[in-house]
Protein backbone atom coordinates (compact mmCIF):
# COMPACT_ATOMS: atom_id res chain seq x y z
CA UNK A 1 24.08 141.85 73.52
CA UNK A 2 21.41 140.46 71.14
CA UNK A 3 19.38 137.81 72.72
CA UNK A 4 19.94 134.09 71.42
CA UNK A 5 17.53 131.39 72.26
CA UNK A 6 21.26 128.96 72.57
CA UNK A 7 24.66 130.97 73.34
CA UNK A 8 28.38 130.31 74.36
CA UNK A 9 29.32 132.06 77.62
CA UNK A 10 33.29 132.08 78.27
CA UNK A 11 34.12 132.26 82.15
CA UNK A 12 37.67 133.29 83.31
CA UNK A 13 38.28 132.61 86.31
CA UNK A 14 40.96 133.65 89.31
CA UNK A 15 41.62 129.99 91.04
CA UNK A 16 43.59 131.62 93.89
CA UNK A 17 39.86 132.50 94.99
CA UNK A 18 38.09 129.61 96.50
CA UNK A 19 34.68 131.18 96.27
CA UNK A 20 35.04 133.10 92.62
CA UNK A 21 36.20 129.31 91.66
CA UNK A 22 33.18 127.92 93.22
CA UNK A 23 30.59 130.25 91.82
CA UNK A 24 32.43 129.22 88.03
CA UNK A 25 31.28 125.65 88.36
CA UNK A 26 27.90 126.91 89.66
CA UNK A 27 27.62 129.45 86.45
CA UNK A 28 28.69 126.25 84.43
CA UNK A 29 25.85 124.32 85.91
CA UNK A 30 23.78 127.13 85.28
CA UNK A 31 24.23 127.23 81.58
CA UNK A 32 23.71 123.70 80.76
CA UNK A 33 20.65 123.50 82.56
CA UNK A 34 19.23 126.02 79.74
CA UNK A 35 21.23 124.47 76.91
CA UNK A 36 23.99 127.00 76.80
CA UNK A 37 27.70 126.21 76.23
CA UNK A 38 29.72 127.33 79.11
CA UNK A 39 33.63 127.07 78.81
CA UNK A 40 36.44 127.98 81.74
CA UNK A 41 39.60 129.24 81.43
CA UNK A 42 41.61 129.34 84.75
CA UNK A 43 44.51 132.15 85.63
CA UNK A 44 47.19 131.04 87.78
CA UNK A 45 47.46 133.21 91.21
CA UNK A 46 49.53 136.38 90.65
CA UNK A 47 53.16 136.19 91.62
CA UNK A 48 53.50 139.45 93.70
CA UNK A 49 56.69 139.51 93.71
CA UNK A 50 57.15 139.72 89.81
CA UNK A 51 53.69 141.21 88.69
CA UNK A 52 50.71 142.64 89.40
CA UNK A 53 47.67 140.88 88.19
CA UNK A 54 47.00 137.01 87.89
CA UNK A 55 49.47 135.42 86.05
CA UNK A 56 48.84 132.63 83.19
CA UNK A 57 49.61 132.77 79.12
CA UNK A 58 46.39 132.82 77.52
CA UNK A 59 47.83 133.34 74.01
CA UNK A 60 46.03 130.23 72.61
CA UNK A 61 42.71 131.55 73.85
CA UNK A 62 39.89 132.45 71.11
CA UNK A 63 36.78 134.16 71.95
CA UNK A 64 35.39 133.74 68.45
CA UNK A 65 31.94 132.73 68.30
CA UNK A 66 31.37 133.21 71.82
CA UNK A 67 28.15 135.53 73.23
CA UNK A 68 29.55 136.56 75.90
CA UNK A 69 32.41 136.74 78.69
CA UNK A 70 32.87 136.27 81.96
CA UNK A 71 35.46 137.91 84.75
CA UNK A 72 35.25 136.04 88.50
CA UNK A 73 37.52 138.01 90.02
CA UNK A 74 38.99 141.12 90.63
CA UNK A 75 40.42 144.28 88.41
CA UNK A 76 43.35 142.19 87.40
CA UNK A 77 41.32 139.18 86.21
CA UNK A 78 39.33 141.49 84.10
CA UNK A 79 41.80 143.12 82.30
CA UNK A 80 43.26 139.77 81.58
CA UNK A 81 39.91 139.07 79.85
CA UNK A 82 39.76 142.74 77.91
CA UNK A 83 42.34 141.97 74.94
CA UNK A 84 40.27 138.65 74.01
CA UNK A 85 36.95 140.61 74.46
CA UNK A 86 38.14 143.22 72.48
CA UNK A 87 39.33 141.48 69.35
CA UNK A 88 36.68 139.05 69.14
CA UNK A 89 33.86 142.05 69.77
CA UNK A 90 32.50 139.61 72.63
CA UNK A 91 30.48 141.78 75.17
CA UNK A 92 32.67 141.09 78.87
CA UNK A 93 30.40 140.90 82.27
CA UNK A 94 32.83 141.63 84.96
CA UNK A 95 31.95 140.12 88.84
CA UNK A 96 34.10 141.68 91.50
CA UNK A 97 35.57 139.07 93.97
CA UNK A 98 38.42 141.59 94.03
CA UNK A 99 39.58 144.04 97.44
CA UNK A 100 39.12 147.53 94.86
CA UNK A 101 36.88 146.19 92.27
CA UNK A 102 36.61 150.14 90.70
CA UNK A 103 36.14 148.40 87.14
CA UNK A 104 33.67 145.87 87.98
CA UNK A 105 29.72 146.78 88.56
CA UNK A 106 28.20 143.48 89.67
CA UNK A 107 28.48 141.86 92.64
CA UNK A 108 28.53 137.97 92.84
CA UNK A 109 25.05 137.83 94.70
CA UNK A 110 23.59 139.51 91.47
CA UNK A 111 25.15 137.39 88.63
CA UNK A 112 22.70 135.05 87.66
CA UNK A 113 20.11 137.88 87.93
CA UNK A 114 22.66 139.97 85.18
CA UNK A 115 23.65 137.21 83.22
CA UNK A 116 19.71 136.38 82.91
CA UNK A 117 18.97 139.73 81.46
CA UNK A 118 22.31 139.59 79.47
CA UNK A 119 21.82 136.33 77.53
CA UNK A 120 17.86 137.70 76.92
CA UNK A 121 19.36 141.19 75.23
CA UNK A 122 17.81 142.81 78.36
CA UNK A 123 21.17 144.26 79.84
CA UNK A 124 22.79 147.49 79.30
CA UNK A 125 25.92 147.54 77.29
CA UNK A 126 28.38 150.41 78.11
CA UNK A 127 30.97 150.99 74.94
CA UNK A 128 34.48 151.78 76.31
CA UNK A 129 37.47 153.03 74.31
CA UNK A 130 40.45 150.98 74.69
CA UNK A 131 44.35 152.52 73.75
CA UNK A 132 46.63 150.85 71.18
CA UNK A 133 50.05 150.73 71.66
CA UNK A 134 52.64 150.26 69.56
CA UNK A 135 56.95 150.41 70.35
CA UNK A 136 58.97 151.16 67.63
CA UNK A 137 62.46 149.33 67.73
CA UNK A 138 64.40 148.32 70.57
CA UNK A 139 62.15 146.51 72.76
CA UNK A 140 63.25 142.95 74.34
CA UNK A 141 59.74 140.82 75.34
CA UNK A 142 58.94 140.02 78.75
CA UNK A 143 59.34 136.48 80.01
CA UNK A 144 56.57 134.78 78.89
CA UNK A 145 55.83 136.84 76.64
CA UNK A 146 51.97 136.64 76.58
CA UNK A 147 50.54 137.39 73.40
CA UNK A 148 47.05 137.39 74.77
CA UNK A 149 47.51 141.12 75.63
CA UNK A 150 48.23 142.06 71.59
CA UNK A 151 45.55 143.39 68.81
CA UNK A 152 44.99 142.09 65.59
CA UNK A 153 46.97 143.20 62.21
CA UNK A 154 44.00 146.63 62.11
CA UNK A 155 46.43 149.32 63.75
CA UNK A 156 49.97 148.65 63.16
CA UNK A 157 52.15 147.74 59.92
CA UNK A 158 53.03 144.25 58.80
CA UNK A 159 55.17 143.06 61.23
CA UNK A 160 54.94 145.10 63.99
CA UNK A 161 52.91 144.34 67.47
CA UNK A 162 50.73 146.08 69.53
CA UNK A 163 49.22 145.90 72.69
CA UNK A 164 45.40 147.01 74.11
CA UNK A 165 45.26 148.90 76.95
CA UNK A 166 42.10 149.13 78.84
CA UNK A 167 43.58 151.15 81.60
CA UNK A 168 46.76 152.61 80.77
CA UNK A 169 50.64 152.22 79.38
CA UNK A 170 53.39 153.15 81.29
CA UNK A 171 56.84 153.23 80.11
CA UNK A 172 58.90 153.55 83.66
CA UNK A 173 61.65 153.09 84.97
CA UNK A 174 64.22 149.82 85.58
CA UNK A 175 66.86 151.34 87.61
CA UNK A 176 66.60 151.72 91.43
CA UNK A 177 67.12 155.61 92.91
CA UNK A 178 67.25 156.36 88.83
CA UNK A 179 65.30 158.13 87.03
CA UNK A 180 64.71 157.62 83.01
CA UNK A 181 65.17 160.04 80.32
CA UNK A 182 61.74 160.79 78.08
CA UNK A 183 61.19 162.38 74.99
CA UNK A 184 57.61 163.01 74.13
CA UNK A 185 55.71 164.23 70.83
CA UNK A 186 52.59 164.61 69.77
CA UNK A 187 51.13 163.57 66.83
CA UNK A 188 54.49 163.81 65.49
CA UNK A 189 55.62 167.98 67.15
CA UNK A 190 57.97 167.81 69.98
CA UNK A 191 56.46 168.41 73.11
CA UNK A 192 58.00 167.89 76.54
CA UNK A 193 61.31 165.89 77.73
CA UNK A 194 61.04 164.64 81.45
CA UNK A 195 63.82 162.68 84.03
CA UNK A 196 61.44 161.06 85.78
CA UNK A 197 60.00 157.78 87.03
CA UNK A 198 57.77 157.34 84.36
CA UNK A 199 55.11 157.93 81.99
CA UNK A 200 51.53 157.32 81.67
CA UNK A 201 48.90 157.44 78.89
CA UNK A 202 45.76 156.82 80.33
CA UNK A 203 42.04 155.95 78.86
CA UNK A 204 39.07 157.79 80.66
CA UNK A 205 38.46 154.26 81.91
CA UNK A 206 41.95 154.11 83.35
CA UNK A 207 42.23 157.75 84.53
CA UNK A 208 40.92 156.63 87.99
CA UNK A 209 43.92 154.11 88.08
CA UNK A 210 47.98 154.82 88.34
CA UNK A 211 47.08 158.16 86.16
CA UNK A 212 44.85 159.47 89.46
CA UNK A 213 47.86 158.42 91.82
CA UNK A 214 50.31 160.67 89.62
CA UNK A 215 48.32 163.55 90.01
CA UNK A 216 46.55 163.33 86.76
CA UNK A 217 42.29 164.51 86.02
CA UNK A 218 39.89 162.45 86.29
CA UNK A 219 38.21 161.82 82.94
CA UNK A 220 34.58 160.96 82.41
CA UNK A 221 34.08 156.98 81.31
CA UNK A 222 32.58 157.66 78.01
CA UNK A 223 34.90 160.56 76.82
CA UNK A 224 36.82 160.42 73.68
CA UNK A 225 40.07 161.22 74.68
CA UNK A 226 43.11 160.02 76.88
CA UNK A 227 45.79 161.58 78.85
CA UNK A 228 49.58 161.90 79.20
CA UNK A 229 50.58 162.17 83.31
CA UNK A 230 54.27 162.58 84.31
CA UNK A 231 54.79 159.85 87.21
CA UNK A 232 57.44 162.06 90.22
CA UNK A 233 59.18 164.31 86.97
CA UNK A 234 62.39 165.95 88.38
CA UNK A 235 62.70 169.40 88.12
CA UNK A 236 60.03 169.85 85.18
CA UNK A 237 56.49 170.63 84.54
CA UNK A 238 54.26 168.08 86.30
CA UNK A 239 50.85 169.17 84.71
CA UNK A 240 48.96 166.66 82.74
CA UNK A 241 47.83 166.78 79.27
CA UNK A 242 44.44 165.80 77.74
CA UNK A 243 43.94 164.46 73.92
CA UNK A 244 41.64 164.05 71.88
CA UNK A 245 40.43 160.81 70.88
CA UNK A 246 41.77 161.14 67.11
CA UNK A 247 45.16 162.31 68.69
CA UNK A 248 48.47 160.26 69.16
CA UNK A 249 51.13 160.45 72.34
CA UNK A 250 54.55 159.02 71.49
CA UNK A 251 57.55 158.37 74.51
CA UNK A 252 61.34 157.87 73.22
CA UNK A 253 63.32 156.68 75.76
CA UNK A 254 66.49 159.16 76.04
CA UNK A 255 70.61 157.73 76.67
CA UNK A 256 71.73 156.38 79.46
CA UNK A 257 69.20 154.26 81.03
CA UNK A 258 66.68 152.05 79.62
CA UNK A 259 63.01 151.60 80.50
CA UNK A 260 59.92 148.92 81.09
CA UNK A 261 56.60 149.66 79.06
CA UNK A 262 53.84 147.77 81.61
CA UNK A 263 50.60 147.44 79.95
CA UNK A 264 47.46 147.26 82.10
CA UNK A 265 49.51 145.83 84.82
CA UNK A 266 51.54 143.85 83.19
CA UNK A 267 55.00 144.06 81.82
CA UNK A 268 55.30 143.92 78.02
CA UNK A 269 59.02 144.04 77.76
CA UNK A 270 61.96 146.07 78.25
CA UNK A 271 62.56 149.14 76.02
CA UNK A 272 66.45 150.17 75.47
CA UNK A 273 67.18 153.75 74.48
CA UNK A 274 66.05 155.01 71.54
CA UNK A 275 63.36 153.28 71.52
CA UNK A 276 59.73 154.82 71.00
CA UNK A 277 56.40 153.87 71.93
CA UNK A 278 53.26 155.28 70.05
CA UNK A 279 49.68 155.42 71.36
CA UNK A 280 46.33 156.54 70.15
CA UNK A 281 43.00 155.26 70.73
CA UNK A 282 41.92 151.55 68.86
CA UNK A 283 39.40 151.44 66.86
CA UNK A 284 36.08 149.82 67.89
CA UNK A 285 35.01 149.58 71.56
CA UNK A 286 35.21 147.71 74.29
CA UNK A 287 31.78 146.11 74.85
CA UNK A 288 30.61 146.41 78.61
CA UNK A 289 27.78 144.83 80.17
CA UNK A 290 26.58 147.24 83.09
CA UNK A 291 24.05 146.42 85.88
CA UNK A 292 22.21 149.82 85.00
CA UNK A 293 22.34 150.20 88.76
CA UNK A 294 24.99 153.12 88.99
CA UNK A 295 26.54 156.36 87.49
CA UNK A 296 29.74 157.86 87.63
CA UNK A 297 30.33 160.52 90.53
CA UNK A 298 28.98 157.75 93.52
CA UNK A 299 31.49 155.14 92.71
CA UNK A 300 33.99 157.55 92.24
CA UNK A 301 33.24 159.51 95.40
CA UNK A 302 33.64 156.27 97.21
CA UNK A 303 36.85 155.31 96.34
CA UNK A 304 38.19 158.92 96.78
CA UNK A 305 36.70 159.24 100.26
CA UNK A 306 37.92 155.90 101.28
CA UNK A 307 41.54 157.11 99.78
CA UNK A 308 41.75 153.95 97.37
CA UNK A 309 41.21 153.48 93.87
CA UNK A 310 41.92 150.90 91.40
């Protein structure tokens, strides 16, 4: 980020962590004390039982005209963060308070030090794609229905929604012991139709994430592409397939059963058959601060070796 002698840091924070809560009003303090504006938004404490990152509708929230944003806690608190990031082209500074933490580079014992070097337009900024996906018909919201996790009007026609993905979309299935029916095309040709338990398009950011556990590559961080990974297909081909980044992947869910499109974690609505949903790469980038402190292969060789990823 460019260096301002006054900025606006936004901090979102995971309460359900005593310590990532405490280090917000300490960042707070921080701020003030050098005549920055510091503002906290608060998650509620995921729900395991109904979803898999922290829960709490930030649809109101605006990143407009802030310098930067902050993540205290884990994988799932920063994705929250991504879709505000990412519309209002706010760099994001991720601190891992988190079990995995793949996604997130700086520790909490080096934050001030980063967020120093950040606010001076000393720290290195890492540009990340991000996915946009868009259903066509037939899709019944979640409860809640959190718009935070939508783009602007730049991707999709008037009227229509769409979703950023940082990680990954997954249309899967609802049924117990079932598995769905799913058409897929791309860029418009027929490709492959699979009875499986899902679906995923992955980023190269996400590609260490659900697409890794399906059995999908690996993708480099900062390559322009994404890929398609069948999740347990039934009696098809279980190979994965890479895109480019000017490419599109589209899933029609197939008669009898319906399906669930879950976006970065978190459940976007319910998709009945016939329904299709389209994805391609957004345009613009996701704005990364990095602690300049690691590559790719080490982090990655970690988490293989200790047989967790994100």
């Amino acid at each position: 980020m460019t260096a301002r002698t006054v900025a606006t840091v936004v901090i979102l924070v995971n309460p359900a962590r005593a310590d990532a809560a405490r280090l917000a009003s300490e960042v707070s303090e921080w701020l003030e004390r050098r005549s920055h504006g510091a503002h906290v938004l608060r998650l509620a404490p995921a729900d395991r039982a109904e979803g898999r990152v922290p829960a709490g509708d930030l649809s109101g929230a605006d990143l407009s005209g802030a310098d930067l944003a902050i993540s205290l806690g884990g994988d799932g608190t920063f994705l929250r963060l991504v879709p505000l990031a990412y519309r209002a082209r706010v760099p994001v500074l991720g601190v891992n308070f988190g079990r995995l933490g793949y996604l997130l580079e700086v520790e909490p014992s080096a934050l001030f030090e980063t967020l120093e070097q950040a606010l001076e337009g000393r720290a290195p900024i890492e540009d990340r794609l991000v996915l946009a996906v868009t259903v066509r018909g037939g899709l019944t919201a979640a409860a809640g229905d959190d718009r935070s996790l939508e783009g602007d009007g730049a991707v999709c026609a008037p009227g229509e929604r769409w979703w950023i993905a940082l990680n990954e979309m997954v249309v899967e299935k609802t049924v117990p012991g079932h598995v769905v029916a799913l058409a897929t095309e791309v860029d418009g040709e027929e490709f492959l139709s699979y009875k499986a338990d899902g679906l995923v398009v992955a980023s190269p950011t996400g590609s260490t994430a659900y697409n890794l556990s399906a059995g999908g590559p690996v993708l480099a961080p900062n390559l322009p592409a994404m890929v398609v990974t069948p999740v347990a297909p039934h009696l098809a081909i279980d190979r994965s397939l890479v895109l480019r980044a000017d490419q599109e992947a589209s899933v029609r869910v197939l008669p009898p059963r319906p399906a669930v499109l879950v976006v970065d974690g978190r459940e976007a609505g319910r998709l009945a058959p016939g329904a299709e949903v389209a994805c391609r790469v957004a345009p613009g980038w996701l704005r990364v601060v990095s602690a300049g402190s690691r590559g790719f292969a080490g982090p990655l060789r970690r988490a293989l070796t200790r047989g967790v990823w994100q």
